[in-house]
PDB file of N, CA and C in Angstrom:
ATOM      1  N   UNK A   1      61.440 -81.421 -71.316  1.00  0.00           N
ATOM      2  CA  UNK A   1      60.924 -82.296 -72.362  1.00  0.00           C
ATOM      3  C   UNK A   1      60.621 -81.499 -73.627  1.00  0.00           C
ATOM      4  N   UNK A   2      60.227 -80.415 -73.762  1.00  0.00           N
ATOM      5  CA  UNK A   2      59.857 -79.624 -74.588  1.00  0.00           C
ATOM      6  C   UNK A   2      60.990 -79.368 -75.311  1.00  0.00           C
ATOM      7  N   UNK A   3      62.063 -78.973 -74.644  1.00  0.00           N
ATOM      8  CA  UNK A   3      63.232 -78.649 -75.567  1.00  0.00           C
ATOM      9  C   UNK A   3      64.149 -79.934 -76.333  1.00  0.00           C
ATOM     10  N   UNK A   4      63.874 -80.866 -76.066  1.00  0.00           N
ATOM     11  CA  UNK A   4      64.203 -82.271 -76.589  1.00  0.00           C
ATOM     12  C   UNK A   4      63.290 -82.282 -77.769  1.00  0.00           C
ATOM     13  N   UNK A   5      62.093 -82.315 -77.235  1.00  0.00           N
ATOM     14  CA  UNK A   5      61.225 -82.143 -78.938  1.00  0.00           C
ATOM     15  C   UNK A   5      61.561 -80.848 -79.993  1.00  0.00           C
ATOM     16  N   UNK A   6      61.993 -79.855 -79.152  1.00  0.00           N
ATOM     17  CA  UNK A   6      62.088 -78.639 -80.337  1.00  0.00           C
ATOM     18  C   UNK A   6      63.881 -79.249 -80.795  1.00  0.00           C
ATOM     19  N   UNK A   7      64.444 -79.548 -80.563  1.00  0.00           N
ATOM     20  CA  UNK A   7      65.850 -80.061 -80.925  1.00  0.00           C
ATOM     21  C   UNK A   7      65.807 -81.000 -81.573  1.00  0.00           C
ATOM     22  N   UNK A   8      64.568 -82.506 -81.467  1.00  0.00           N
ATOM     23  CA  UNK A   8      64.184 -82.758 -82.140  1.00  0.00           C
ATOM     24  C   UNK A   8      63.645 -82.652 -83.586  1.00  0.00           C
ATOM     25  N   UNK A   9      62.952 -82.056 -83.588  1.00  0.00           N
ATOM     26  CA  UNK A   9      62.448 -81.427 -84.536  1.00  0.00           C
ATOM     27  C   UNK A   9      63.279 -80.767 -85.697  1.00  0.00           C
ATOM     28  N   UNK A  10      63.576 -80.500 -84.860  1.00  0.00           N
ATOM     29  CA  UNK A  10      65.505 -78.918 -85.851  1.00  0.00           C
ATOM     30  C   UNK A  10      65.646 -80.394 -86.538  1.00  0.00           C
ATOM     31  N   UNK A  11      66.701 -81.388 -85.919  1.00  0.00           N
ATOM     32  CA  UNK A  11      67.026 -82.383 -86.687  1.00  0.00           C
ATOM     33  C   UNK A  11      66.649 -82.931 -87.335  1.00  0.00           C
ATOM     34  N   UNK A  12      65.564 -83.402 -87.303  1.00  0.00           N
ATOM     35  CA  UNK A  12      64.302 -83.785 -88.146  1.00  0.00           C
ATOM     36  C   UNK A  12      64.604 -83.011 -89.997  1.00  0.00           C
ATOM     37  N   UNK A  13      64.438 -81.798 -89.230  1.00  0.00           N
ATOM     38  CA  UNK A  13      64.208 -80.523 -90.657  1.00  0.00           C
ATOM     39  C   UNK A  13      65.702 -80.359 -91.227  1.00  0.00           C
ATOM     40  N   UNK A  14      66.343 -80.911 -90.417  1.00  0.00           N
ATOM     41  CA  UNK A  14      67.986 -80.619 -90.980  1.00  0.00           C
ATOM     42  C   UNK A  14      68.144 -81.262 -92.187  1.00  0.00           C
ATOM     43  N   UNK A  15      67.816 -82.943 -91.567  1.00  0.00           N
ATOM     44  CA  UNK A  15      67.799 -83.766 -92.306  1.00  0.00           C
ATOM     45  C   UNK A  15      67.040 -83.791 -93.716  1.00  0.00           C
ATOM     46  N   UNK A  16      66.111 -83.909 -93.573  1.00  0.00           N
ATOM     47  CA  UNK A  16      65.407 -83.724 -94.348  1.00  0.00           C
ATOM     48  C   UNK A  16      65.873 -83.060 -95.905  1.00  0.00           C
ATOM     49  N   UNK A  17      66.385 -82.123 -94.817  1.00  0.00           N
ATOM     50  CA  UNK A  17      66.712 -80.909 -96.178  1.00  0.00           C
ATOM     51  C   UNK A  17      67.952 -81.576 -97.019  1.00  0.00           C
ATOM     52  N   UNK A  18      68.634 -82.073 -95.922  1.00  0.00           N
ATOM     53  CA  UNK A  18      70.185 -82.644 -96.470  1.00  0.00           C
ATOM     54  C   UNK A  18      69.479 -83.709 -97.459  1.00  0.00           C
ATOM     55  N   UNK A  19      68.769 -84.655 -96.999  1.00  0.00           N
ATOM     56  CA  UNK A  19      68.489 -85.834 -97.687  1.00  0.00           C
ATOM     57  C   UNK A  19      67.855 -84.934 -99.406  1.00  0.00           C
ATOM     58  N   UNK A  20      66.813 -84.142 -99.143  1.00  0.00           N
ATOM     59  CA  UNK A  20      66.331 -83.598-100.131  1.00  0.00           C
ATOM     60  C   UNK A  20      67.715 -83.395-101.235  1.00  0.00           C
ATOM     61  N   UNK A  21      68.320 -82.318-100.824  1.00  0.00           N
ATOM     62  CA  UNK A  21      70.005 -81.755-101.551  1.00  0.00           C
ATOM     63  C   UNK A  21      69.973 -82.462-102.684  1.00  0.00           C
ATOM     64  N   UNK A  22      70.468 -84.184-101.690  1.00  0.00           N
ATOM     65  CA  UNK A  22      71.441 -85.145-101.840  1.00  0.00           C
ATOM     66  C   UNK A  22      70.633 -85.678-103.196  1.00  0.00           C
ATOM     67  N   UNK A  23      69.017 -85.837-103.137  1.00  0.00           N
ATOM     68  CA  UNK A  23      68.227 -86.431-103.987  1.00  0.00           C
ATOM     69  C   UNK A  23      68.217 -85.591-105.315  1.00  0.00           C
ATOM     70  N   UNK A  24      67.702 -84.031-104.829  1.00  0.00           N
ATOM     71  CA  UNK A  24      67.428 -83.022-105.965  1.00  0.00           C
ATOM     72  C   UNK A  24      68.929 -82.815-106.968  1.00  0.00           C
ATOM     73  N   UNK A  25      69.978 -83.080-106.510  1.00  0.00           N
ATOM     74  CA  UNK A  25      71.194 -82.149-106.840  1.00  0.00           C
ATOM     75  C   UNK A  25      71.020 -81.474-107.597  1.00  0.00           C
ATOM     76  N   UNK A  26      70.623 -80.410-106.675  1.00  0.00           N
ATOM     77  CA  UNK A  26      70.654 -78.959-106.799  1.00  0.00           C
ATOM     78  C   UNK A  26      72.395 -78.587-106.686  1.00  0.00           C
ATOM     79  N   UNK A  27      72.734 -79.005-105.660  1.00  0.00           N
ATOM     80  CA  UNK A  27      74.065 -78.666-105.330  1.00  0.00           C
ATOM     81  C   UNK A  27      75.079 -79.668-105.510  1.00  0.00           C
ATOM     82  N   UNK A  28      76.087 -79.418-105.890  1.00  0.00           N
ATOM     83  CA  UNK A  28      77.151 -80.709-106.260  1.00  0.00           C
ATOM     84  C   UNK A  28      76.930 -81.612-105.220  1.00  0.00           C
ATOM     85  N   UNK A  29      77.237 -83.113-105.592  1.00  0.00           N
ATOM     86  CA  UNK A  29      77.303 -83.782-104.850  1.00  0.00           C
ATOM     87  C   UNK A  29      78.399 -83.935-103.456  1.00  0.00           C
ATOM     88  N   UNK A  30      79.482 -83.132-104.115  1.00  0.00           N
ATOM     89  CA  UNK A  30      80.579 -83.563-103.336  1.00  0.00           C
ATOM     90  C   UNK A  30      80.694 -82.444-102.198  1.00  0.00           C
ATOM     91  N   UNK A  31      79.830 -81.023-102.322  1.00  0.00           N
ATOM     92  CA  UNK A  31      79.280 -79.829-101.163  1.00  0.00           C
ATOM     93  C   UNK A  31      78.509 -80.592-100.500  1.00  0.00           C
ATOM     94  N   UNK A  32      77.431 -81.382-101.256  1.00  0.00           N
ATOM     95  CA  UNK A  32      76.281 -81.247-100.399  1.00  0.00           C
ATOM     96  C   UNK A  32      76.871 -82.931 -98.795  1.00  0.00           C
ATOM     97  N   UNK A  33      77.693 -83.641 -99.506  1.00  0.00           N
ATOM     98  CA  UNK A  33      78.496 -84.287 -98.548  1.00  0.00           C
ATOM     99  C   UNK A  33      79.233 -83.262 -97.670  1.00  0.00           C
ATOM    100  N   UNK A  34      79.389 -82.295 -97.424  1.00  0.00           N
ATOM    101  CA  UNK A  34      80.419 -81.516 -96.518  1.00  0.00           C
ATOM    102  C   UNK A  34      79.314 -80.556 -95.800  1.00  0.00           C
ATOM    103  N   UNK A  35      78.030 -80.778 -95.911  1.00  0.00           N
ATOM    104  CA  UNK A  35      77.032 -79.369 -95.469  1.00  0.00           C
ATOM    105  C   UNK A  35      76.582 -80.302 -93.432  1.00  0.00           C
ATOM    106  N   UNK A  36      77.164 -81.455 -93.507  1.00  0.00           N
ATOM    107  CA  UNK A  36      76.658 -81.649 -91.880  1.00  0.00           C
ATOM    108  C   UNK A  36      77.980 -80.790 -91.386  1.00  0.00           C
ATOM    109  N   UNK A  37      78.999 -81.159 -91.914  1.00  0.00           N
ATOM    110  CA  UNK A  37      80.301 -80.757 -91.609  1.00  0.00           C
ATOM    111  C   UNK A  37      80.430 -79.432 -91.568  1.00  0.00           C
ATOM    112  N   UNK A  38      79.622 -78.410 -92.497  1.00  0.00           N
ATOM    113  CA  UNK A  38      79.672 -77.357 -92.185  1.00  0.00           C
ATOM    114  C   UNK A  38      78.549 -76.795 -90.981  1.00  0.00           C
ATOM    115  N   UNK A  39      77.728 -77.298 -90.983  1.00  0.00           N
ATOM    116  CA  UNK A  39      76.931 -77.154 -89.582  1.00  0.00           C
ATOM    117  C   UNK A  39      77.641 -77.076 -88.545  1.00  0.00           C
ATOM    118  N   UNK A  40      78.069 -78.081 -87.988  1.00  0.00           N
ATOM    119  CA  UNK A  40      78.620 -78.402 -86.910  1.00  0.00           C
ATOM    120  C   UNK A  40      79.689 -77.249 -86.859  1.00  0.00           C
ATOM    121  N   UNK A  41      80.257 -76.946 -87.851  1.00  0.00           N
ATOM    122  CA  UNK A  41      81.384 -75.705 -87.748  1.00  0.00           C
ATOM    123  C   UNK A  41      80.409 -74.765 -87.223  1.00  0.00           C
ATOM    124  N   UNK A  42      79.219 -74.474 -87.730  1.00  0.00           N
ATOM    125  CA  UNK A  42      78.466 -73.088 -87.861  1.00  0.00           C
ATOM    126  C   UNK A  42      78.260 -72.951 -86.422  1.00  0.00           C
ATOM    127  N   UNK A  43      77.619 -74.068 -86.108  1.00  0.00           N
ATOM    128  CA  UNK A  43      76.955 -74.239 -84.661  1.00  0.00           C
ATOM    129  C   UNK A  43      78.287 -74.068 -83.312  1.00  0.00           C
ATOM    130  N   UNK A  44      79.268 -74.373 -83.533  1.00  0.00           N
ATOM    131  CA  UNK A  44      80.453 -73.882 -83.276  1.00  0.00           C
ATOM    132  C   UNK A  44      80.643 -72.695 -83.114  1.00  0.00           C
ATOM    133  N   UNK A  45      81.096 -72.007 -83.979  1.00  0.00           N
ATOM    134  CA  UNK A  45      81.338 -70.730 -84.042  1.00  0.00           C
ATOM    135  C   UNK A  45      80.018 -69.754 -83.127  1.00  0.00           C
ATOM    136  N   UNK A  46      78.715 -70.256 -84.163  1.00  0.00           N
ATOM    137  CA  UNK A  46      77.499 -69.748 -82.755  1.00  0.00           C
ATOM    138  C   UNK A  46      77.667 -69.868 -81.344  1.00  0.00           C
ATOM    139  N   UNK A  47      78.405 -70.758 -81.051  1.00  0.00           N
ATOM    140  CA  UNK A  47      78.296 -71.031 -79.680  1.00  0.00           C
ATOM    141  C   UNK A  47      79.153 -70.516 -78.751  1.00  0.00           C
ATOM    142  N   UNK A  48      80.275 -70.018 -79.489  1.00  0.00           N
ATOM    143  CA  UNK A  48      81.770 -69.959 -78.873  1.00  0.00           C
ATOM    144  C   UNK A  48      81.114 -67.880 -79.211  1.00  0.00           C
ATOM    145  N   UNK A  49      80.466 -67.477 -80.114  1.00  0.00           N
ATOM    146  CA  UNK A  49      79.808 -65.856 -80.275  1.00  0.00           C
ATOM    147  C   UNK A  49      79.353 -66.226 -79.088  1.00  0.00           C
ATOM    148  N   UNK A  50      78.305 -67.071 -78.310  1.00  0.00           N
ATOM    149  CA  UNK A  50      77.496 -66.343 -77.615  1.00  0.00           C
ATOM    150  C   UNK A  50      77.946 -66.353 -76.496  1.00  0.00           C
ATOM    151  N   UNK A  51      79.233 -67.396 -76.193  1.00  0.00           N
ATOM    152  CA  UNK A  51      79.470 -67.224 -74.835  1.00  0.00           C
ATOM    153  C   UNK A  51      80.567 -66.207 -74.907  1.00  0.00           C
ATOM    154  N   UNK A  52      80.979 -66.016 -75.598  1.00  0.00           N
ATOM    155  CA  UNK A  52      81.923 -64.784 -75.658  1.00  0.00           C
ATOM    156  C   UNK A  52      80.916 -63.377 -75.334  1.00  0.00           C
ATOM    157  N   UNK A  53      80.023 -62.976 -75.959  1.00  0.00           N
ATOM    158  CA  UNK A  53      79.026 -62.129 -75.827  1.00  0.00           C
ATOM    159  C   UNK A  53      78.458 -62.050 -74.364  1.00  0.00           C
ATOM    160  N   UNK A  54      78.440 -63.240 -74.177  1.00  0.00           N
ATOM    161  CA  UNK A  54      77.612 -63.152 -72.016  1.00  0.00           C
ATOM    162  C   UNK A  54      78.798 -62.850 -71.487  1.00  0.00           C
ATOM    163  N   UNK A  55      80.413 -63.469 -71.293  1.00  0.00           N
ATOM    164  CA  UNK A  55      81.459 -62.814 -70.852  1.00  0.00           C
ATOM    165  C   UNK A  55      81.567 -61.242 -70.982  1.00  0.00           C
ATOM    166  N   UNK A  56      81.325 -60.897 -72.166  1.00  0.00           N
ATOM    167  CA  UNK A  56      81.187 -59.583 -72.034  1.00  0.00           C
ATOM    168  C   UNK A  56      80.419 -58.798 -71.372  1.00  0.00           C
ATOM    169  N   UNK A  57      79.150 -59.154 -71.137  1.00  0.00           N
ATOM    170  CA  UNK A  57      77.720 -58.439 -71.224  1.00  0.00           C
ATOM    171  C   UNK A  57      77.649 -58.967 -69.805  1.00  0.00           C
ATOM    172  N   UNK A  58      78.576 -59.978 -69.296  1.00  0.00           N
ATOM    173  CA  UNK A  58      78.386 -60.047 -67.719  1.00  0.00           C
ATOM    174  C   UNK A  58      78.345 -59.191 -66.832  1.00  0.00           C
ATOM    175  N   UNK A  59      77.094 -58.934 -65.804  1.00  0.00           N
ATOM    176  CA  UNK A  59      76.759 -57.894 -64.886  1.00  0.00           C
ATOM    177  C   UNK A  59      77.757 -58.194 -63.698  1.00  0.00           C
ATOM    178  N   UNK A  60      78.303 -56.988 -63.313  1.00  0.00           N
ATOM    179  CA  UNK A  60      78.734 -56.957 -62.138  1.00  0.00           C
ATOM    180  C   UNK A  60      77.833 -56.612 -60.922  1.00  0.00           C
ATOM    181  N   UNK A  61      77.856 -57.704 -60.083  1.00  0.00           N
ATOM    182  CA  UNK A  61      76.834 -57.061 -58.617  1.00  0.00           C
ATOM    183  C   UNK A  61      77.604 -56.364 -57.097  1.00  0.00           C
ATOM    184  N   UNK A  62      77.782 -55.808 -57.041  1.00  0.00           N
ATOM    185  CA  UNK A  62      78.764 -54.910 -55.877  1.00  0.00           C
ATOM    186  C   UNK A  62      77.862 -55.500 -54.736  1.00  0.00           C
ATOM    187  N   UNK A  63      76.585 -55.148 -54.919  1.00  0.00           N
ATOM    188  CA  UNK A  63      75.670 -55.354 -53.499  1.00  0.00           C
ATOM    189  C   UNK A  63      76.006 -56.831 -53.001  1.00  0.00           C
ATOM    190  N   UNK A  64      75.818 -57.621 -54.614  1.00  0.00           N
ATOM    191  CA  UNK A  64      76.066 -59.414 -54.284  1.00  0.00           C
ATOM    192  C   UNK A  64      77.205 -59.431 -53.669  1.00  0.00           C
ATOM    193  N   UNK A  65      77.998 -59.187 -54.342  1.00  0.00           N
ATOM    194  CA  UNK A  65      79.584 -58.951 -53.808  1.00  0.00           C
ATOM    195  C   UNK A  65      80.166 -59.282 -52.192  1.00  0.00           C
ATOM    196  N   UNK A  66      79.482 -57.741 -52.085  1.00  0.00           N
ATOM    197  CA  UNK A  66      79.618 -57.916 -50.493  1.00  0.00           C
ATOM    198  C   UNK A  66      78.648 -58.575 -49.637  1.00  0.00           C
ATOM    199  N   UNK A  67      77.863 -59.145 -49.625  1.00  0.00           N
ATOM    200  CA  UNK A  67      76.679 -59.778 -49.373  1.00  0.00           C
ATOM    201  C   UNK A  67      77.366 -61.290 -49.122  1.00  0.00           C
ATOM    202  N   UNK A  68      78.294 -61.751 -50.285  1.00  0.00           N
ATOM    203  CA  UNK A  68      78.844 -62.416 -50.293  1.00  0.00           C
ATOM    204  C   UNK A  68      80.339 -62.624 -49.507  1.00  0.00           C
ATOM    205  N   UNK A  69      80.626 -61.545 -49.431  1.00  0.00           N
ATOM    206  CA  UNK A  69      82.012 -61.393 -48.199  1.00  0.00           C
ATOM    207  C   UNK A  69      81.457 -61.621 -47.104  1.00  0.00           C
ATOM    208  N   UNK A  70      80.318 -61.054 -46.420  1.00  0.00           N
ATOM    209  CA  UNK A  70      79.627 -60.949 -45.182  1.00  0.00           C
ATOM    210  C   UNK A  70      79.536 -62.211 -44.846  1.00  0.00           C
ATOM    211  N   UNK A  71      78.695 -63.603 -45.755  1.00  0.00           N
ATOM    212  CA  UNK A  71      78.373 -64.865 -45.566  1.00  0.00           C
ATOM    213  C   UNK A  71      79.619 -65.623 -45.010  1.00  0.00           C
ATOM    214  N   UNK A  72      80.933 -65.202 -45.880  1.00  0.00           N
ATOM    215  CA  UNK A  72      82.122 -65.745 -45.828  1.00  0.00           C
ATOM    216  C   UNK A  72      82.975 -65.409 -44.429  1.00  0.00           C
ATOM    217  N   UNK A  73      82.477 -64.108 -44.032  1.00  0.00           N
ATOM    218  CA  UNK A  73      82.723 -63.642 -42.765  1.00  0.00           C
ATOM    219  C   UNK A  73      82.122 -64.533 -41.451  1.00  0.00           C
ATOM    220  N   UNK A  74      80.755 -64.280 -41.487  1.00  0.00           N
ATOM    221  CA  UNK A  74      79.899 -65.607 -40.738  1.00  0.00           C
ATOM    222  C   UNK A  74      80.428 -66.603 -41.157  1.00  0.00           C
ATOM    223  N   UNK A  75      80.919 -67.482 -42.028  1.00  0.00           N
ATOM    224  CA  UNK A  75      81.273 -68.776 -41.780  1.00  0.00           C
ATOM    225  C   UNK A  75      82.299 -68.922 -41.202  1.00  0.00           C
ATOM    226  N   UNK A  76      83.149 -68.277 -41.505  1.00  0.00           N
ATOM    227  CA  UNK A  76      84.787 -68.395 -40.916  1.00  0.00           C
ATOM    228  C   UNK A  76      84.584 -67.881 -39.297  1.00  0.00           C
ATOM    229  N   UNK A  77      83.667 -67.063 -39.107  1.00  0.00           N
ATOM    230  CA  UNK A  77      83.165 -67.063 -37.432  1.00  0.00           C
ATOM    231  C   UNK A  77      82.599 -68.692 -36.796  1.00  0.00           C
ATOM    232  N   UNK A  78      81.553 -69.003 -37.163  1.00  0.00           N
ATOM    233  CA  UNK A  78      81.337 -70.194 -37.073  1.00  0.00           C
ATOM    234  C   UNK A  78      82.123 -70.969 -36.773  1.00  0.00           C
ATOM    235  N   UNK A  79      82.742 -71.785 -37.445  1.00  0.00           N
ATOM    236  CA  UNK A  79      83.715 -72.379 -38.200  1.00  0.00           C
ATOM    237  C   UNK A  79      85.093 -72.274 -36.630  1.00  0.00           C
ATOM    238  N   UNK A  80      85.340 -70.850 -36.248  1.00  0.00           N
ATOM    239  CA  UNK A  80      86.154 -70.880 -35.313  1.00  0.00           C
ATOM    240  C   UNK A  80      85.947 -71.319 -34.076  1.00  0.00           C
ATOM    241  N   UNK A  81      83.944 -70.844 -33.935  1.00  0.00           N
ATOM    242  CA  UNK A  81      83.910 -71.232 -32.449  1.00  0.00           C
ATOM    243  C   UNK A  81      83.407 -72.786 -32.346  1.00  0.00           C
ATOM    244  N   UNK A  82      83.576 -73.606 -33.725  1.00  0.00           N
ATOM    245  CA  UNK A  82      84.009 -74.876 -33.891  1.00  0.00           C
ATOM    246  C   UNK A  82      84.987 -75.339 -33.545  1.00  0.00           C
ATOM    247  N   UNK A  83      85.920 -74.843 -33.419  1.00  0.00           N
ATOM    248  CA  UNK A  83      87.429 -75.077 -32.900  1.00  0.00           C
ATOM    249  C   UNK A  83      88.300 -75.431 -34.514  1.00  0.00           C
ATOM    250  N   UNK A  84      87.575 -75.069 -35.357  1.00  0.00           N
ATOM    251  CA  UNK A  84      88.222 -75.505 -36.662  1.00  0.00           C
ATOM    252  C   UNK A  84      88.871 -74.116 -36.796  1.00  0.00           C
ATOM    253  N   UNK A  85      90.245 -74.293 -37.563  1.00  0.00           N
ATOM    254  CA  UNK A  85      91.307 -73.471 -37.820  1.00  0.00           C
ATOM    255  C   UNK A  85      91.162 -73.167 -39.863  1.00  0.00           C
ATOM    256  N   UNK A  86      90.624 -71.805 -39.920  1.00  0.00           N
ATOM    257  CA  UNK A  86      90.413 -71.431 -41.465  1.00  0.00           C
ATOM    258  C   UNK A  86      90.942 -70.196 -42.050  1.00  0.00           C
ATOM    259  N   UNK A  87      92.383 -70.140 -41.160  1.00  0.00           N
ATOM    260  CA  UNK A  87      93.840 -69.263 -41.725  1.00  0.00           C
ATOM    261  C   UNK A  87      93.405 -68.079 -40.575  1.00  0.00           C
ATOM    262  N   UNK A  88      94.471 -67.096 -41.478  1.00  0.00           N
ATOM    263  CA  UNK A  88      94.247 -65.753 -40.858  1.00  0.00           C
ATOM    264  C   UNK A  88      93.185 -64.580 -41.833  1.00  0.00           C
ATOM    265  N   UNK A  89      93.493 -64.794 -42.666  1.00  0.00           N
ATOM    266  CA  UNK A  89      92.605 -63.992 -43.526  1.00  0.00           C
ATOM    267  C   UNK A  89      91.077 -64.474 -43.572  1.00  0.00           C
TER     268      UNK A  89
END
């Protein structure tokens, strides 16, 4: 709930500002029509940096790893003296 209000809020102040622009023209009229449009690009590009950045910065766990083969090992044991058939490998 909290983060609905802080997202809230952002929009709130987005607006605002846009509406302000649009009133003050400060900035041409015909920019300050293209500034949601450039958001949405911005917020874009932010988004597509950061998941690019965690792909990178993704930890490898060796311990998880095999921890995780082991589970897969026990199941496919299981699994057999089920009478269920789950290859050769």
């Amino acid at each position: 709930m909290k983060h609905i209000l802080k997202i809230l809020t952002l929009l709130v102040a987005i607006s605002a500002f846009w509406i302000g622009l649009l009133q003050a023209s400060i900035v041409p009229h015909s920019y300050t029509l293209l500034l949601p449009i450039y958001l949405v690009v911005a917020l874009g590009c932010y988004g597509l940096l950061m998941v690019g950045i965690g792909l990178m910065q993704f930890p490898t766990c060796p311990q998880e790893a095999m921890l995780l083969q082991q589970d897969i090992v026990e199941a496919k044991d299981f699994l057999r003296k089920k009478g269920i058939d789950v290859g050769s490998s």
